[in-house]
C-alpha atoms as a PDB file:
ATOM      1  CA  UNK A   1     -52.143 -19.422 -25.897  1.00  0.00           C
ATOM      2  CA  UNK A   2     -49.454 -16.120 -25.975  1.00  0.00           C
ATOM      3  CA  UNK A   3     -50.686 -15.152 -22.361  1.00  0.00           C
ATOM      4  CA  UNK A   4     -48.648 -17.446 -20.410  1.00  0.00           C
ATOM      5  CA  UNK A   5     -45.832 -16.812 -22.564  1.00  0.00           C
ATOM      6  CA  UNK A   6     -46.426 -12.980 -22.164  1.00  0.00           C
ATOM      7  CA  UNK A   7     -47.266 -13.240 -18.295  1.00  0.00           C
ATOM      8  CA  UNK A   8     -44.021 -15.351 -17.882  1.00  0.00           C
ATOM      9  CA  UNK A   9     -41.789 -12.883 -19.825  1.00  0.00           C
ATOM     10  CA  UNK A  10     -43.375  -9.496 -17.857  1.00  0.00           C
ATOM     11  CA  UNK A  11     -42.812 -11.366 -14.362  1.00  0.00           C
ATOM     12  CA  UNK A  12     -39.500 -12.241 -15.697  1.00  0.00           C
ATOM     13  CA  UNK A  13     -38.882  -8.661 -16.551  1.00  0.00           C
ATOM     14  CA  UNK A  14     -40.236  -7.113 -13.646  1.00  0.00           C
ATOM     15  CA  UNK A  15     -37.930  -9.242 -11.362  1.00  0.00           C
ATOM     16  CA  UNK A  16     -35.073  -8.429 -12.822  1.00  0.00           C
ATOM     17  CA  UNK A  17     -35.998  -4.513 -12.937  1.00  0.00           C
ATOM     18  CA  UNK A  18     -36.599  -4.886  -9.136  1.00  0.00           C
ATOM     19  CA  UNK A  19     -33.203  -6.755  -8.401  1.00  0.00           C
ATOM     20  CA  UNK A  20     -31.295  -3.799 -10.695  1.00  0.00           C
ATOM     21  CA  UNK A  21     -33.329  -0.952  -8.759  1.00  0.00           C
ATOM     22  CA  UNK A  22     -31.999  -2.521  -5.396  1.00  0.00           C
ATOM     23  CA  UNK A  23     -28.116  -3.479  -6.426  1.00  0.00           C
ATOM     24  CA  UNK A  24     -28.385   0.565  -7.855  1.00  0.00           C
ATOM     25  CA  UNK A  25     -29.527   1.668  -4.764  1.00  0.00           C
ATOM     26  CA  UNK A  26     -27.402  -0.111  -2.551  1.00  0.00           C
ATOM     27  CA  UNK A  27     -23.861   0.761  -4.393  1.00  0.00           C
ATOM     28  CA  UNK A  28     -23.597   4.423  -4.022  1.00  0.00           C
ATOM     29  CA  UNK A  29     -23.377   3.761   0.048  1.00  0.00           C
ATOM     30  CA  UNK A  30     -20.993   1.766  -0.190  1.00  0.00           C
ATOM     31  CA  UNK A  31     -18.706   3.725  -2.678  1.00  0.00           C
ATOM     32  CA  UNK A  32     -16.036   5.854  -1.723  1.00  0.00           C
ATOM     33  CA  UNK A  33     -14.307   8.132  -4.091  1.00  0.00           C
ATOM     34  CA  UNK A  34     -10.844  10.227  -3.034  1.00  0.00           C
ATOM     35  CA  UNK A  35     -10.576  13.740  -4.865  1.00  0.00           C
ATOM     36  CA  UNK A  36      -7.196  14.165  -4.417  1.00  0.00           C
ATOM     37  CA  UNK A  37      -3.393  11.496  -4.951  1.00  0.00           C
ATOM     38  CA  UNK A  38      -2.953  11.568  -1.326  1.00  0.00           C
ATOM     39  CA  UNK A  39      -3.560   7.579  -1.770  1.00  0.00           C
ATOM     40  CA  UNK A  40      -2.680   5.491  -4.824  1.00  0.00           C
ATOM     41  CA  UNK A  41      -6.249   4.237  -5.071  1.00  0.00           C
ATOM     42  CA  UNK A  42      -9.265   6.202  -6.225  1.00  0.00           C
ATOM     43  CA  UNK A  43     -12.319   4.082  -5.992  1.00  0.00           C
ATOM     44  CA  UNK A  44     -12.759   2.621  -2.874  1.00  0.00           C
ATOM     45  CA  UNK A  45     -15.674  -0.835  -2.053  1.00  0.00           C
ATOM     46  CA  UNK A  46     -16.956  -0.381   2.047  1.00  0.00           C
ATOM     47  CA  UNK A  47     -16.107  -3.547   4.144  1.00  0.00           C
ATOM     48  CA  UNK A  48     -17.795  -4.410   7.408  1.00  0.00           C
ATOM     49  CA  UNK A  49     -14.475  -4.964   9.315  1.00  0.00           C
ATOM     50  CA  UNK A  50     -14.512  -4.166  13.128  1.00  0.00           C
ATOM     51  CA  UNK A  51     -10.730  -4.683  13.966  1.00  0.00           C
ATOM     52  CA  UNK A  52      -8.602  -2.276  11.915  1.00  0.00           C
ATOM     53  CA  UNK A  53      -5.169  -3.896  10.759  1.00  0.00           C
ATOM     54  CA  UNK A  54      -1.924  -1.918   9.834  1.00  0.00           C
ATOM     55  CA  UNK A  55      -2.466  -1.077   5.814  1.00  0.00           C
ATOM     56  CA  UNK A  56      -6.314  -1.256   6.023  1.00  0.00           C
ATOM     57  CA  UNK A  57      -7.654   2.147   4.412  1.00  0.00           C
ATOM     58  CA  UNK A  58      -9.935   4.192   6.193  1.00  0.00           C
ATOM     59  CA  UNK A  59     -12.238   7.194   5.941  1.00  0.00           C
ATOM     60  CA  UNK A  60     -12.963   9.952   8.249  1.00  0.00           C
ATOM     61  CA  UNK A  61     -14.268  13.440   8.587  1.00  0.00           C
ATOM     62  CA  UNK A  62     -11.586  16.019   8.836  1.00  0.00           C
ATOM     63  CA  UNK A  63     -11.984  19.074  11.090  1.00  0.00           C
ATOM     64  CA  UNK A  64      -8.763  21.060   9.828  1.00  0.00           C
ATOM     65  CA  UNK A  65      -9.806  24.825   8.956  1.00  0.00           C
ATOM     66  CA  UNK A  66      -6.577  25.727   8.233  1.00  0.00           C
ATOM     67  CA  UNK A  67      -6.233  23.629   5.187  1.00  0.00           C
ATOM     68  CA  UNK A  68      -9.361  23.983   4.121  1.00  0.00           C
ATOM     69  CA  UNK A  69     -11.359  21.528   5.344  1.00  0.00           C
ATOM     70  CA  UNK A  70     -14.319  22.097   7.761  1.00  0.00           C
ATOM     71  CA  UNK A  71     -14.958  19.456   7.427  1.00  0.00           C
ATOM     72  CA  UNK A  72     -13.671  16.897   4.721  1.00  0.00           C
ATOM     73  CA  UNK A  73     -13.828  13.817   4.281  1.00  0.00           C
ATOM     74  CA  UNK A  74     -10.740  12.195   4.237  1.00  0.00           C
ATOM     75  CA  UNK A  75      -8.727   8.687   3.502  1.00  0.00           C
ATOM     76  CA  UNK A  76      -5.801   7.481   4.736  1.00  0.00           C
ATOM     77  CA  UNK A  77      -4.240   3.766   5.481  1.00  0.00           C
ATOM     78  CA  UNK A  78      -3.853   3.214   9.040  1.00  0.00           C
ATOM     79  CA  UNK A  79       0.377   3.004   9.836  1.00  0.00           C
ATOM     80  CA  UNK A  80       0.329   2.796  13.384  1.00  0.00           C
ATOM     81  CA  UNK A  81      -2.133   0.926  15.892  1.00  0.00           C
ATOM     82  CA  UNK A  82      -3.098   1.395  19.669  1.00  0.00           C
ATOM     83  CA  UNK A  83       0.206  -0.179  21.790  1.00  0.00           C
ATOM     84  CA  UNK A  84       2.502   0.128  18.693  1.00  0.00           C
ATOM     85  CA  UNK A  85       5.969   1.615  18.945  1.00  0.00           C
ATOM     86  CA  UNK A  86       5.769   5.164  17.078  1.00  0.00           C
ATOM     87  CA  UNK A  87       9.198   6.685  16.424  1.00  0.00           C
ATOM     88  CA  UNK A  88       9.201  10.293  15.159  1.00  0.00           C
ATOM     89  CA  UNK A  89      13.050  11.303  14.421  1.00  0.00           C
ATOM     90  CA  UNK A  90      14.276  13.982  12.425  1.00  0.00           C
ATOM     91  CA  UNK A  91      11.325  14.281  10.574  1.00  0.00           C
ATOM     92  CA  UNK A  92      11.009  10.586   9.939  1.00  0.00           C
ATOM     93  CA  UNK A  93       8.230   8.343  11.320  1.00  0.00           C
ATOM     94  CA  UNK A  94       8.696   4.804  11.857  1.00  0.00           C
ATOM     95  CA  UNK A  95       6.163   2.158  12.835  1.00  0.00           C
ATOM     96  CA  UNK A  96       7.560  -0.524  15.420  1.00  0.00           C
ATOM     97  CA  UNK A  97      10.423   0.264  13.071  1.00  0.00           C
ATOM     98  CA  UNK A  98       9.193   0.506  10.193  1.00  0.00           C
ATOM     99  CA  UNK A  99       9.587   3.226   8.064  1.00  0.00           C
ATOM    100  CA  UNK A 100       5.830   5.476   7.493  1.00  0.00           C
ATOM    101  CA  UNK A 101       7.423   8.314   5.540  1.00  0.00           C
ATOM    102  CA  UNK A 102       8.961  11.965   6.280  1.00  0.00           C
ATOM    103  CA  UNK A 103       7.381  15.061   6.755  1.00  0.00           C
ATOM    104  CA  UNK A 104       8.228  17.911   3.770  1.00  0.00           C
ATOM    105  CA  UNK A 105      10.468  20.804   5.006  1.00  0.00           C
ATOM    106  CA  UNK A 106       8.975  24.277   4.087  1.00  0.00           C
ATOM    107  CA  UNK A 107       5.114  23.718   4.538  1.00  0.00           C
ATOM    108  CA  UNK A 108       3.442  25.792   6.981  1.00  0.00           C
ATOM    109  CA  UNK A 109       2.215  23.401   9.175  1.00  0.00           C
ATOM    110  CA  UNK A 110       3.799  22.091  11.758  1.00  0.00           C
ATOM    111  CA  UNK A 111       5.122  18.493  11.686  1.00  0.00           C
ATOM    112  CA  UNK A 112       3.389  16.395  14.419  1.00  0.00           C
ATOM    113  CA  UNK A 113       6.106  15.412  17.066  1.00  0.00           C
ATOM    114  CA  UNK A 114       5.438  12.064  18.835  1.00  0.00           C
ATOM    115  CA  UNK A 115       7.632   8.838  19.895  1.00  0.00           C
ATOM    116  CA  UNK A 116       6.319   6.485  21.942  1.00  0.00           C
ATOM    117  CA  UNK A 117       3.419   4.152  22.020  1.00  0.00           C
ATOM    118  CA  UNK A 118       0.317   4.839  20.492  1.00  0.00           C
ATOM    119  CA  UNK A 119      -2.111   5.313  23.121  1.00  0.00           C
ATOM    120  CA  UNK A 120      -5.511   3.571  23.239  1.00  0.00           C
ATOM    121  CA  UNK A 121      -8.210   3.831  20.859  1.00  0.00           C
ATOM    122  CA  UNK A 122      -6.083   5.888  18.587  1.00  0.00           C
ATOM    123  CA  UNK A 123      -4.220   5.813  14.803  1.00  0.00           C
ATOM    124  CA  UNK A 124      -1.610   6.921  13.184  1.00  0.00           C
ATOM    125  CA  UNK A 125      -2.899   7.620   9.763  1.00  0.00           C
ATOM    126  CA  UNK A 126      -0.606   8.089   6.352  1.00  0.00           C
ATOM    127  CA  UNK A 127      -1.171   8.669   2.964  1.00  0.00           C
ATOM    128  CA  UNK A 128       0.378   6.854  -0.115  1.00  0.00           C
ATOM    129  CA  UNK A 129       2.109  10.254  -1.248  1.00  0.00           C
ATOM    130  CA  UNK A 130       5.146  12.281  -0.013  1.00  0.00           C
ATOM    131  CA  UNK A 131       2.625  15.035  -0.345  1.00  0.00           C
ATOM    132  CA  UNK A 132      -0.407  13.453   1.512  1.00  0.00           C
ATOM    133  CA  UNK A 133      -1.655  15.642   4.658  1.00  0.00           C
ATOM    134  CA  UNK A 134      -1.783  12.945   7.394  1.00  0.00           C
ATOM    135  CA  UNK A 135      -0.857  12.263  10.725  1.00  0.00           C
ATOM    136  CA  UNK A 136       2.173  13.626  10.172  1.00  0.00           C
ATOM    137  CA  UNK A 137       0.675  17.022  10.651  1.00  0.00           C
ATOM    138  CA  UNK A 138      -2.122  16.580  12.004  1.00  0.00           C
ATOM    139  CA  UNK A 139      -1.437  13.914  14.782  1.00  0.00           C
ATOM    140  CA  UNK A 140      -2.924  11.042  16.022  1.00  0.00           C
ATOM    141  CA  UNK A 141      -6.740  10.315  15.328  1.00  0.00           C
ATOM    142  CA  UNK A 142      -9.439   8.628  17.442  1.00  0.00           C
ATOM    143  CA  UNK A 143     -10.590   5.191  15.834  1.00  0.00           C
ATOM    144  CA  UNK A 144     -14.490   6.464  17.009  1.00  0.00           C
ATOM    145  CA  UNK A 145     -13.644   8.904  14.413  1.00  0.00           C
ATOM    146  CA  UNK A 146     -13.004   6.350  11.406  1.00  0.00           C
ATOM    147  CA  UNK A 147     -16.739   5.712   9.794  1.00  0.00           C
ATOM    148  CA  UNK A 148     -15.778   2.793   7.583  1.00  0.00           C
ATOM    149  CA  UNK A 149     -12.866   0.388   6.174  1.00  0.00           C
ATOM    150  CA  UNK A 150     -12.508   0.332   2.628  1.00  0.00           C
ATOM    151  CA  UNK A 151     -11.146  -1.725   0.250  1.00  0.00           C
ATOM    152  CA  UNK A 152      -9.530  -0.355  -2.827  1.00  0.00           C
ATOM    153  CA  UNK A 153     -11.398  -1.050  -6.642  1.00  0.00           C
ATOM    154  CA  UNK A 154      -8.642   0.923  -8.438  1.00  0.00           C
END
């Protein structure tokens, strides 16, 4: 009479080892983590967004030898979209006039020097820090480059 009982409890157990093997398997891909403070956020849940929005977070490999990275993989919340007024003035950059942030004097990169509308199919990209290496050095980035959306955990 304990074999029903025993064959309910081991299907019971086996489905629920199965459903725990697949969430496991499916979370690391869809898991970002930043190494650095360039944004507030840390942990970071993929979305399956197709139109990026001004403040969406994104991440992206990062071709940039001279700061190390060859590549990296970066994230940064988009500031400025394709057809938005970009205003770079005395080291300030504003989006349709909104203020982005400034660049730091005494770094050894150059600041990226733009006003104007942001062309198609291209970002302006910014970190949460004063610190953060974005756009403003390294310019505007192609949105083919951006691999995902993310939405930040904590």
């Amino acid at each position: 009479m304990n074999k029903p009982k025993l064959n309910a409890k081991f299907s019971c157990c086996l489905a629920l080892l199965c459903l725990s093997l697949a969430i496991g398997m499916a979370i690391p891909d869809r898991l970002t983590m930043t190494k650095t403070d360039s944004v507030k956020y840390h942990l970071f849940w993929e979305i399956d967004r197709k139109a990026l929005q001004i403040g969406d977070y994104v991440r992206l490999p990062l071709f940039e030898p001279s700061v190390g990275c060859n590549p990296c993989s970066i994230v940064k919340r988009v500031g400025c979209l394709p057809g938005d007024l970009l205003v770079g003035e005395d080291m300030n950059y504003y989006c349709n006039g909104k203020y982005l942030g400034q660049c730091k004097t005494g770094k050894n990169i150059a600041p990226f020097r733009f006003t104007g509308k942001v062309p198609p199919g291209m970002v302006f990209l910014i970190g949460d820090r004063d610190n953060s290496y974005d756009s403003r050095y390294f310019g505007l980035k192609s949105i083919s480059d951006i691999e995902t959306v993310l939405s930040p955990l904590f």
